[in-house]
PDB file of N, CA and C in Angstrom:
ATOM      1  N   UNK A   1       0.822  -1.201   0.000  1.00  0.00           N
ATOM      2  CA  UNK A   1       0.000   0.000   0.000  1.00  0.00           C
ATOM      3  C   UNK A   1       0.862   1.260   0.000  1.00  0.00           C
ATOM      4  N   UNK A   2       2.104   0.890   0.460  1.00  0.00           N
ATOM      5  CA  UNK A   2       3.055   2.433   0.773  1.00  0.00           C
ATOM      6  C   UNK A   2       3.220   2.747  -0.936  1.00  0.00           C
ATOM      7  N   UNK A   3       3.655   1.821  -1.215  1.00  0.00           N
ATOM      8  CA  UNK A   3       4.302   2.165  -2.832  1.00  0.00           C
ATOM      9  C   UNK A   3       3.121   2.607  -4.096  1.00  0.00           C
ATOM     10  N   UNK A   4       1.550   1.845  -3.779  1.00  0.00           N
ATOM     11  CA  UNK A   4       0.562   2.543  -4.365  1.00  0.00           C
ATOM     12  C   UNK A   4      -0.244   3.787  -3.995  1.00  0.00           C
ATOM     13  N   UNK A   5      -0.149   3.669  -3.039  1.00  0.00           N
ATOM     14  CA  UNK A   5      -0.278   5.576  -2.194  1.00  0.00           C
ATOM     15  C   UNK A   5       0.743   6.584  -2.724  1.00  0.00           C
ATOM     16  N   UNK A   6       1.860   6.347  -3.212  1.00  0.00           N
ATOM     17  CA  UNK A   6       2.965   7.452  -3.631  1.00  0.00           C
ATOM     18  C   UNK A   6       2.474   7.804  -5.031  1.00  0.00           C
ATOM     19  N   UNK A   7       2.088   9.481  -4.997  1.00  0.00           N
ATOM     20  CA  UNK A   7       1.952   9.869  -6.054  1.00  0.00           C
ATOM     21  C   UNK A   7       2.253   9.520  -7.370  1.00  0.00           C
ATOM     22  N   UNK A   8       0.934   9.478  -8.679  1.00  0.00           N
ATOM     23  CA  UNK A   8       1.325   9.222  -9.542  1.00  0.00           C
ATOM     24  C   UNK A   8       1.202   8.115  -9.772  1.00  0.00           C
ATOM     25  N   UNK A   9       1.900   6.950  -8.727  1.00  0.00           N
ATOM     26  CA  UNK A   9       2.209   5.495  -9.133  1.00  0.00           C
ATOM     27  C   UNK A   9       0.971   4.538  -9.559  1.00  0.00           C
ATOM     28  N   UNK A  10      -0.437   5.396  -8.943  1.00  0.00           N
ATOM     29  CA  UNK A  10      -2.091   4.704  -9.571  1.00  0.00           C
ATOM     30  C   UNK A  10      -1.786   5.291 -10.845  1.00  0.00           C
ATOM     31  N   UNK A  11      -2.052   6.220 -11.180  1.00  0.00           N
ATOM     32  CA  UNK A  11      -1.983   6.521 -12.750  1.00  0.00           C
ATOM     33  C   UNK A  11      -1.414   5.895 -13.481  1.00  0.00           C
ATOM     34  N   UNK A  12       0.132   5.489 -13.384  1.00  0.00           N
ATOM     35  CA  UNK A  12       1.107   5.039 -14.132  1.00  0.00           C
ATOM     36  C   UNK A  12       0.505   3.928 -14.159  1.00  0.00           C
ATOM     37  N   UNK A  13       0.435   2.608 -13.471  1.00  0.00           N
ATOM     38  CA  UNK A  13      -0.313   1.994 -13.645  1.00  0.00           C
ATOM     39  C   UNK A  13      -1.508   1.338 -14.102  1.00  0.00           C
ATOM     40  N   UNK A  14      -2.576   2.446 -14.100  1.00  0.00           N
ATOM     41  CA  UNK A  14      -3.674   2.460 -14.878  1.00  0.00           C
ATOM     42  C   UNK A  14      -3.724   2.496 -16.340  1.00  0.00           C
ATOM     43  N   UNK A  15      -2.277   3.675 -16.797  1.00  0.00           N
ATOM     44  CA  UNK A  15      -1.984   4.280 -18.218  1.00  0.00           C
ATOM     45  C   UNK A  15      -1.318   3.084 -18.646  1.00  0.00           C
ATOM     46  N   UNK A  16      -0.324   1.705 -18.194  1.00  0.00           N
ATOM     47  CA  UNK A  16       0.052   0.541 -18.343  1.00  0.00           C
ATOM     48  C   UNK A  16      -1.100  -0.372 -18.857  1.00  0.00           C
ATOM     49  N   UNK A  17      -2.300  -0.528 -18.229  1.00  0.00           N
ATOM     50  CA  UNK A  17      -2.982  -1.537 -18.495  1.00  0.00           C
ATOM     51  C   UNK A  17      -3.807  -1.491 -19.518  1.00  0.00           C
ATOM     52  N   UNK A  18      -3.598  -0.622 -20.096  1.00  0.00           N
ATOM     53  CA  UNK A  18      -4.053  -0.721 -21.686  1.00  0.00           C
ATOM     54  C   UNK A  18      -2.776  -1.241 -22.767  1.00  0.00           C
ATOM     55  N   UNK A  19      -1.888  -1.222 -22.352  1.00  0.00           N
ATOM     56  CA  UNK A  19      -0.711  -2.277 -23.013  1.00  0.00           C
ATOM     57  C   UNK A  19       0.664  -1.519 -22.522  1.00  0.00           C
ATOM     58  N   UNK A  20       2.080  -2.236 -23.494  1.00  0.00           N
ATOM     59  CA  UNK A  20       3.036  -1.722 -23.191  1.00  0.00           C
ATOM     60  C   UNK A  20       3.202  -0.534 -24.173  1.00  0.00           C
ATOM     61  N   UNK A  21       4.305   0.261 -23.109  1.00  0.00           N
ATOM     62  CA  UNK A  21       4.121   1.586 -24.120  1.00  0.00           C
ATOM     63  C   UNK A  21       5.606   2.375 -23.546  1.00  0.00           C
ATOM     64  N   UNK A  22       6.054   2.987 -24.430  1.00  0.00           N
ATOM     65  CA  UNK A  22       7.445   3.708 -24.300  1.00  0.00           C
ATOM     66  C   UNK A  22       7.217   4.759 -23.333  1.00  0.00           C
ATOM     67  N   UNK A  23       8.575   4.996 -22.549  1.00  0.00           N
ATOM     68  CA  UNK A  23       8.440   6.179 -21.710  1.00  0.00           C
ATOM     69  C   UNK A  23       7.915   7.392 -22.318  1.00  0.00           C
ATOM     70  N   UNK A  24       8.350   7.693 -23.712  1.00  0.00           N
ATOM     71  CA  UNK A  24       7.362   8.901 -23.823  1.00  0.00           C
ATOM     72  C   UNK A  24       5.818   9.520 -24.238  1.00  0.00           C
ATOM     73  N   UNK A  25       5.430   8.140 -24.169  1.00  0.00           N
ATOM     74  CA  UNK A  25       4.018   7.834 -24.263  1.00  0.00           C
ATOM     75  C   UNK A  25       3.321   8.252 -22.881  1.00  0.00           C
ATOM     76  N   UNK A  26       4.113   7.375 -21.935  1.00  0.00           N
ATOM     77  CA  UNK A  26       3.485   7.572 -20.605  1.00  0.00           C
ATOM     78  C   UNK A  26       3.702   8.958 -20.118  1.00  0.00           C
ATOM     79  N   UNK A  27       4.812   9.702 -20.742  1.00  0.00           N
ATOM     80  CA  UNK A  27       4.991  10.924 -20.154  1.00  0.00           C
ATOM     81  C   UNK A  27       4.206  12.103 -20.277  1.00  0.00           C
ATOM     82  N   UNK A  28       3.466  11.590 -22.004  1.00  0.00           N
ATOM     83  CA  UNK A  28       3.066  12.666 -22.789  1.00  0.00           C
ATOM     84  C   UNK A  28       1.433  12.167 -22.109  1.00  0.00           C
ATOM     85  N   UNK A  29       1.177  11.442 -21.679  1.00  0.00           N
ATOM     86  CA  UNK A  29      -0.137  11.615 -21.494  1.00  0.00           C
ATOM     87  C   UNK A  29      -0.835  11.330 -19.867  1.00  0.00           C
ATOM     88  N   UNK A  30       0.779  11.727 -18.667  1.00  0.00           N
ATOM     89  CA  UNK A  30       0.447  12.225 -17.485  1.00  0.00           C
ATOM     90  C   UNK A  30       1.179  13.587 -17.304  1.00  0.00           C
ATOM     91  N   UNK A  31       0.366  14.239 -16.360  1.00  0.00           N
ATOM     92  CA  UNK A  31       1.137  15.504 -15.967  1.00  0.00           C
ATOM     93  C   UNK A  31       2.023  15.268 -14.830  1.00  0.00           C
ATOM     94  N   UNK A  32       2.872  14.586 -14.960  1.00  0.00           N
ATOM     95  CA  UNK A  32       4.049  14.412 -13.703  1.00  0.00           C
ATOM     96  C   UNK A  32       5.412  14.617 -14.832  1.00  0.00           C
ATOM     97  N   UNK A  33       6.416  15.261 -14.149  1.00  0.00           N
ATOM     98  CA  UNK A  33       7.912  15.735 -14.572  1.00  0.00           C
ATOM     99  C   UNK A  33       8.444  14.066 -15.067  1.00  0.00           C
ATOM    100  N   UNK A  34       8.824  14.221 -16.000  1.00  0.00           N
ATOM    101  CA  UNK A  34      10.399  12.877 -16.627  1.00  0.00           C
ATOM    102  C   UNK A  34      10.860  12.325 -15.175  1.00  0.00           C
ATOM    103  N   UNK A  35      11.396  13.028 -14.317  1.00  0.00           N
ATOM    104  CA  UNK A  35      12.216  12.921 -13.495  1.00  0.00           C
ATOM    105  C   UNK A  35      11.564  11.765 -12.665  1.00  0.00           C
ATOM    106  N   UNK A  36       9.985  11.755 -12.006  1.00  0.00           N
ATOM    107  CA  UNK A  36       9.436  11.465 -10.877  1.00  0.00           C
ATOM    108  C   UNK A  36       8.754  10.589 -11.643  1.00  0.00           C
ATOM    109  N   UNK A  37       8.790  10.208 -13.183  1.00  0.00           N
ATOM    110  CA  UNK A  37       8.436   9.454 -13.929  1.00  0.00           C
ATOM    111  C   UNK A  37       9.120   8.415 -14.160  1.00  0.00           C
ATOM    112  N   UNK A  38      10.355   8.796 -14.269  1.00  0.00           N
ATOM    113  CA  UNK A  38      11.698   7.708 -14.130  1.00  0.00           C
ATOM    114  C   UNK A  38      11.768   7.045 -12.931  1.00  0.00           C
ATOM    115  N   UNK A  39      11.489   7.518 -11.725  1.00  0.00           N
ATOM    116  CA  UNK A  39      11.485   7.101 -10.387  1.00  0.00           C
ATOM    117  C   UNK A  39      10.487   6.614  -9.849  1.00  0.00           C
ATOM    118  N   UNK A  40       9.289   7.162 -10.396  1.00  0.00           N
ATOM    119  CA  UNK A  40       8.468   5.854 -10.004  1.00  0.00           C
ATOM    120  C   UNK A  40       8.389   4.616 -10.656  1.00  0.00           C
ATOM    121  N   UNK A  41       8.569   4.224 -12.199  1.00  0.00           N
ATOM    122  CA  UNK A  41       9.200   3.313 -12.973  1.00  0.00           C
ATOM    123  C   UNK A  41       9.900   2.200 -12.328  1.00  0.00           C
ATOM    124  N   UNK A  42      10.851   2.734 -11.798  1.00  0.00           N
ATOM    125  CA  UNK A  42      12.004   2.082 -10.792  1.00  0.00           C
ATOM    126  C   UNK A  42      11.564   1.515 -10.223  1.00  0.00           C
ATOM    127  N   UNK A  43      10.788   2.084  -8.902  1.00  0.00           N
ATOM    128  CA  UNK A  43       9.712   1.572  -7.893  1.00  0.00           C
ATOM    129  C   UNK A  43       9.638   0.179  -8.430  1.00  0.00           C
ATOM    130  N   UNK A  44       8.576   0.781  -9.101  1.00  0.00           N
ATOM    131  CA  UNK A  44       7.078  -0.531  -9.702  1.00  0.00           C
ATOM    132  C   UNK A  44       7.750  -1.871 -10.259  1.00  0.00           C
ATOM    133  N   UNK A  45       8.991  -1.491 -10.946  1.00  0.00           N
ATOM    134  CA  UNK A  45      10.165  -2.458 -11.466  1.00  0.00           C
ATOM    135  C   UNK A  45      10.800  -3.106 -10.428  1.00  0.00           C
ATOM    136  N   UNK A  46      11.160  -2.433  -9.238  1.00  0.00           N
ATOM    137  CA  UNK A  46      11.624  -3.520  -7.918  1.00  0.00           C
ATOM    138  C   UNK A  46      11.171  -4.146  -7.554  1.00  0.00           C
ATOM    139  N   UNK A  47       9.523  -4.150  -7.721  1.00  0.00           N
ATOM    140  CA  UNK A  47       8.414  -4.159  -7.152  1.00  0.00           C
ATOM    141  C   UNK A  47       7.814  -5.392  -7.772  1.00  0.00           C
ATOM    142  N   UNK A  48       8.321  -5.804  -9.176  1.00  0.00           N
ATOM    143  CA  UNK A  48       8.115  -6.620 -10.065  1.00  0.00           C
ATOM    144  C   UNK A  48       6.638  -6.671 -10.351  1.00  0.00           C
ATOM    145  N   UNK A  49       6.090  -5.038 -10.295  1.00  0.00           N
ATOM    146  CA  UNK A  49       4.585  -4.710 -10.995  1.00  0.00           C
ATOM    147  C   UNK A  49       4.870  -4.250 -12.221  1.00  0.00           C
ATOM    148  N   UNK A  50       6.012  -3.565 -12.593  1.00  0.00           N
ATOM    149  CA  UNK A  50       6.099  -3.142 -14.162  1.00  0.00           C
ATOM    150  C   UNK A  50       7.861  -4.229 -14.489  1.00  0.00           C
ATOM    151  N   UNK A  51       7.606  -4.001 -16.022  1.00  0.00           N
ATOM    152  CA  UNK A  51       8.827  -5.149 -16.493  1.00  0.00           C
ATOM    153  C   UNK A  51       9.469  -3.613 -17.508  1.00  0.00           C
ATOM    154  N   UNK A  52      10.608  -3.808 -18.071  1.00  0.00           N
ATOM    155  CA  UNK A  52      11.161  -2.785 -18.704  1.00  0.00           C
ATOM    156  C   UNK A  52      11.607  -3.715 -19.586  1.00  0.00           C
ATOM    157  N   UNK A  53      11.929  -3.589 -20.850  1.00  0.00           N
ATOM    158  CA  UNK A  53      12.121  -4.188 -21.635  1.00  0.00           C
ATOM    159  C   UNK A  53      12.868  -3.530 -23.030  1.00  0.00           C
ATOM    160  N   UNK A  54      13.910  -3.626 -22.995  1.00  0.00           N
ATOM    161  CA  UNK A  54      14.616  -3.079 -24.470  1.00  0.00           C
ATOM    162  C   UNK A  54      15.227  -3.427 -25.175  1.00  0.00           C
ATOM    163  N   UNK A  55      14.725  -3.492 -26.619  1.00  0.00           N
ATOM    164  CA  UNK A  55      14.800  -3.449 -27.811  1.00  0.00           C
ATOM    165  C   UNK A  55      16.471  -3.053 -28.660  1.00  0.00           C
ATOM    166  N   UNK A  56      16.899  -4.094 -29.138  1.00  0.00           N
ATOM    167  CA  UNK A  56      18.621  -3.855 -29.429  1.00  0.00           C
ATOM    168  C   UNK A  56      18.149  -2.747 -30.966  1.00  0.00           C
ATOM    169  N   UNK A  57      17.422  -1.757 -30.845  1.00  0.00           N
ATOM    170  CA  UNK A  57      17.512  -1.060 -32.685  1.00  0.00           C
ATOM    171  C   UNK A  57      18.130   0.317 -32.300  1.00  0.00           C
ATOM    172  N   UNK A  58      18.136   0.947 -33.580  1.00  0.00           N
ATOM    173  CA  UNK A  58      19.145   2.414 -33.485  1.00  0.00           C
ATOM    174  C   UNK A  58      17.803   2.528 -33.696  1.00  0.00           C
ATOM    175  N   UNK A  59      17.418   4.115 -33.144  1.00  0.00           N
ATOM    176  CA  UNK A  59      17.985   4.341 -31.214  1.00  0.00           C
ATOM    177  C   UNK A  59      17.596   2.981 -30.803  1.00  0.00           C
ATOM    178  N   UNK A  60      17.670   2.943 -29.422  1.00  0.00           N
ATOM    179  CA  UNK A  60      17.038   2.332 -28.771  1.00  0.00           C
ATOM    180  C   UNK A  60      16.093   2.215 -28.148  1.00  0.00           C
ATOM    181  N   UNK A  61      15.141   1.754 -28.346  1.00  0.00           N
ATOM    182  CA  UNK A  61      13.921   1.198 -27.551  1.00  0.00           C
ATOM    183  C   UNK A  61      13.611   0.478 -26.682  1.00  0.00           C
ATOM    184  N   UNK A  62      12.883   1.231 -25.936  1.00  0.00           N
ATOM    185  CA  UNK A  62      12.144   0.913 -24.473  1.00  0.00           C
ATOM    186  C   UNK A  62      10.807   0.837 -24.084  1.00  0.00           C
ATOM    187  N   UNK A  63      10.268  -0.355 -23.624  1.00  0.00           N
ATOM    188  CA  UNK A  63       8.945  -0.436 -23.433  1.00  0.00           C
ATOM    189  C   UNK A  63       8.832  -0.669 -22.235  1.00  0.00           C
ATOM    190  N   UNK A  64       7.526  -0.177 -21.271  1.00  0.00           N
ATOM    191  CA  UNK A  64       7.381  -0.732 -20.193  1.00  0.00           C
ATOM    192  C   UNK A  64       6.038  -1.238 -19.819  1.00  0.00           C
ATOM    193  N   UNK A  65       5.826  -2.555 -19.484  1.00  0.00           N
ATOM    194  CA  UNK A  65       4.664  -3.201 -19.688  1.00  0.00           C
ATOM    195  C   UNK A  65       4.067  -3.788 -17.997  1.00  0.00           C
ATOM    196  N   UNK A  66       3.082  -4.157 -18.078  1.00  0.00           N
ATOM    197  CA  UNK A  66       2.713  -4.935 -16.373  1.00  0.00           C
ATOM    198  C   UNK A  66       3.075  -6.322 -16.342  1.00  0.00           C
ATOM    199  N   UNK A  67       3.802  -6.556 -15.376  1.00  0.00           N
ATOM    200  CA  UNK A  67       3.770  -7.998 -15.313  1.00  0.00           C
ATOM    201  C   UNK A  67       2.404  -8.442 -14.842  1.00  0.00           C
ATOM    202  N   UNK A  68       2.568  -9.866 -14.487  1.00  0.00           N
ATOM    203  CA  UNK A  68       1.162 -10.646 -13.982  1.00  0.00           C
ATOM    204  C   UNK A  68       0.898 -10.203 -12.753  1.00  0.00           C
ATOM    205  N   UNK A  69       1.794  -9.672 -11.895  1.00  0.00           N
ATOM    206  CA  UNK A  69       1.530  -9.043 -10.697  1.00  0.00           C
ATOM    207  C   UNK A  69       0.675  -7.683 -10.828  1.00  0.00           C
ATOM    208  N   UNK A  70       1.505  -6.690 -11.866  1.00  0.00           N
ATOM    209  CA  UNK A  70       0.916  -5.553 -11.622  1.00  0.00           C
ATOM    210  C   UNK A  70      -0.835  -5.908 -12.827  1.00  0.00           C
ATOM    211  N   UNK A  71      -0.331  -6.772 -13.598  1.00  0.00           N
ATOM    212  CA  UNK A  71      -2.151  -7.144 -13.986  1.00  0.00           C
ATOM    213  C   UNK A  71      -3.159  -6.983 -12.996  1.00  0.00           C
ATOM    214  N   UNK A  72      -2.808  -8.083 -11.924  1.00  0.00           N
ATOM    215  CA  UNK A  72      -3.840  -8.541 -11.047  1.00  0.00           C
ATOM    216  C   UNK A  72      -4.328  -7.388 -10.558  1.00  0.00           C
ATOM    217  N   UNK A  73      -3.911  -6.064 -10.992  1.00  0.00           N
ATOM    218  CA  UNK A  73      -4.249  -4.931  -9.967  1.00  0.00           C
ATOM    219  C   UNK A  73      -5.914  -4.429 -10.539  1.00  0.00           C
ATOM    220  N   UNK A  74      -5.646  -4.862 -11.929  1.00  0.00           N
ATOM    221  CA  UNK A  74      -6.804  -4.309 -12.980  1.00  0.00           C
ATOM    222  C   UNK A  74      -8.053  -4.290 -12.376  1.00  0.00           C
ATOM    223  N   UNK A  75      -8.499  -5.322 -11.688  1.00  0.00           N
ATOM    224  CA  UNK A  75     -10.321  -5.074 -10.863  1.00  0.00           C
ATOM    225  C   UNK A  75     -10.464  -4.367  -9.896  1.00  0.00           C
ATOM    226  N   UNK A  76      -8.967  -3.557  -9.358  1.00  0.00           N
ATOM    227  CA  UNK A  76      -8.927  -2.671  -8.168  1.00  0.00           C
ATOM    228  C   UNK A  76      -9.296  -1.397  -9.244  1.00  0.00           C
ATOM    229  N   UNK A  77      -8.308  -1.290 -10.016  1.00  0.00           N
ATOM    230  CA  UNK A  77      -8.331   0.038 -10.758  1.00  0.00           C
ATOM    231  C   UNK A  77      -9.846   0.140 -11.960  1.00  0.00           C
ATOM    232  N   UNK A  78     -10.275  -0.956 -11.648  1.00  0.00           N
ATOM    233  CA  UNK A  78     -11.791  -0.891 -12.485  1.00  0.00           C
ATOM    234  C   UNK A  78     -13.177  -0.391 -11.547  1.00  0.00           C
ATOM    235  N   UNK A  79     -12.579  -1.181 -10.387  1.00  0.00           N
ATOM    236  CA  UNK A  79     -13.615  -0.376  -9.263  1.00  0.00           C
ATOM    237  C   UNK A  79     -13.659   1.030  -8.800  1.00  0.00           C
ATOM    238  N   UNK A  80     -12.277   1.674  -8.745  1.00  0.00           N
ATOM    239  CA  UNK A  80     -12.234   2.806  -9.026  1.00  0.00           C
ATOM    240  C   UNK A  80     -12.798   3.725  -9.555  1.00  0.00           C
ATOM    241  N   UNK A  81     -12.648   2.997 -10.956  1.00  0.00           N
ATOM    242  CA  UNK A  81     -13.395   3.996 -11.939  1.00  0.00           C
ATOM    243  C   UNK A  81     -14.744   3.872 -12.252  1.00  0.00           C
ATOM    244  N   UNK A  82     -15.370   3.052 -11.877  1.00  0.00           N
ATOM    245  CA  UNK A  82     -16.186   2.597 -11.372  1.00  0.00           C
ATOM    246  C   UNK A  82     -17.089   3.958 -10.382  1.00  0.00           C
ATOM    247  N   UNK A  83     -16.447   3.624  -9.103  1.00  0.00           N
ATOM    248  CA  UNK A  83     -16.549   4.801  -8.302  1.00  0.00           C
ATOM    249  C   UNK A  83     -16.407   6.065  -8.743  1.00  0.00           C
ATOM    250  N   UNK A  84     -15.524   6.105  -9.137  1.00  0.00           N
ATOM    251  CA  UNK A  84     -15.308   8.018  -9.418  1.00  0.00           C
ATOM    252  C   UNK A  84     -16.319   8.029 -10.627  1.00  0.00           C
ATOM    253  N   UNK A  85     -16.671   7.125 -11.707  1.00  0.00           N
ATOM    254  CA  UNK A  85     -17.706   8.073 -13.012  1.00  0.00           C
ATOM    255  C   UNK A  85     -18.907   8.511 -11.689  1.00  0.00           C
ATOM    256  N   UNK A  86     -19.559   7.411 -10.751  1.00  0.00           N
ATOM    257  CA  UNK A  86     -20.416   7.913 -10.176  1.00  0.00           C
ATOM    258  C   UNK A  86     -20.490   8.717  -9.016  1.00  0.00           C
ATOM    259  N   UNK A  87     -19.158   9.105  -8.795  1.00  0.00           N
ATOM    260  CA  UNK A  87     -19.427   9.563  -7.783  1.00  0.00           C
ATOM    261  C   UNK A  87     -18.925  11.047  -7.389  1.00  0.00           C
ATOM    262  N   UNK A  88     -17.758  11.395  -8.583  1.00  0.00           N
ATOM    263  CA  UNK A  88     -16.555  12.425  -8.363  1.00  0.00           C
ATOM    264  C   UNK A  88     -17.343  13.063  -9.491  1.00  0.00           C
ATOM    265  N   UNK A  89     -17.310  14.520  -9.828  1.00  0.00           N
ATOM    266  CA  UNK A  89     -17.936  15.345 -10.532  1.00  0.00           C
ATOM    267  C   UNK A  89     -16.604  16.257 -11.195  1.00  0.00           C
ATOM    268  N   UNK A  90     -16.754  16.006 -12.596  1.00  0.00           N
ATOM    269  CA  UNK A  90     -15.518  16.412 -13.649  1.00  0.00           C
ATOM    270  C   UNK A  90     -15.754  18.319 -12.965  1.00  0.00           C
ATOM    271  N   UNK A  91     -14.737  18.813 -13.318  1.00  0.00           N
ATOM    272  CA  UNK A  91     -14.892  20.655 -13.604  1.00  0.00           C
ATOM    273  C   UNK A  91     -15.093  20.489 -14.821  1.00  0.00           C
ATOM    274  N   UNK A  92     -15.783  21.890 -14.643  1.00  0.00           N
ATOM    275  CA  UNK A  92     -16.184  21.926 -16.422  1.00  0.00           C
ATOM    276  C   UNK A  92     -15.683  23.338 -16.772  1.00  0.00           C
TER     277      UNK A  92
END
């Protein structure tokens, strides 16, 4: 719970479970800095909820995907959303 309570690290996660996807995918479509993006990465990777994975081509490529661990998270993060369409009210 410490490591999914730390900012960001639900999102990143959530933005994962629609597939694997390069760091600047995930970057471009949360509002958190490269920096705290790279570091929570790390985390989730010690954590053996995200896998990193790279690609031998010029440049080089990097994907970062969920393992089966950070899968299993998917009916937490569905109830969620779940909750918040009914319950949290967008600004408009």
């Amino acid at each position: 719970m410490q490591l999914l309570g730390k900012r960001w690290t639900g999102l990143i996660i959530y933005q994962l479970l629609s597939g694997p996807q390069r760091f600047s995918e995930i970057d471009a479509a949360l509002p958190v800095s490269g920096r705290l993006l790279s570091e929570r990465l790390k985390e989730l990777e010690v954590e053996e909820i995200v896998t990193r994975e790279i690609y031998p081509e010029v440049p080089v490529r990097v994907e970062y995907s969920l393992t089966e661990k950070g899968r299993q998270l998917e009916p937490i993060f569905t109830e969620l959303q779940k909750w918040s369409d009914q319950w949290v009210e967008t600004s408009k």
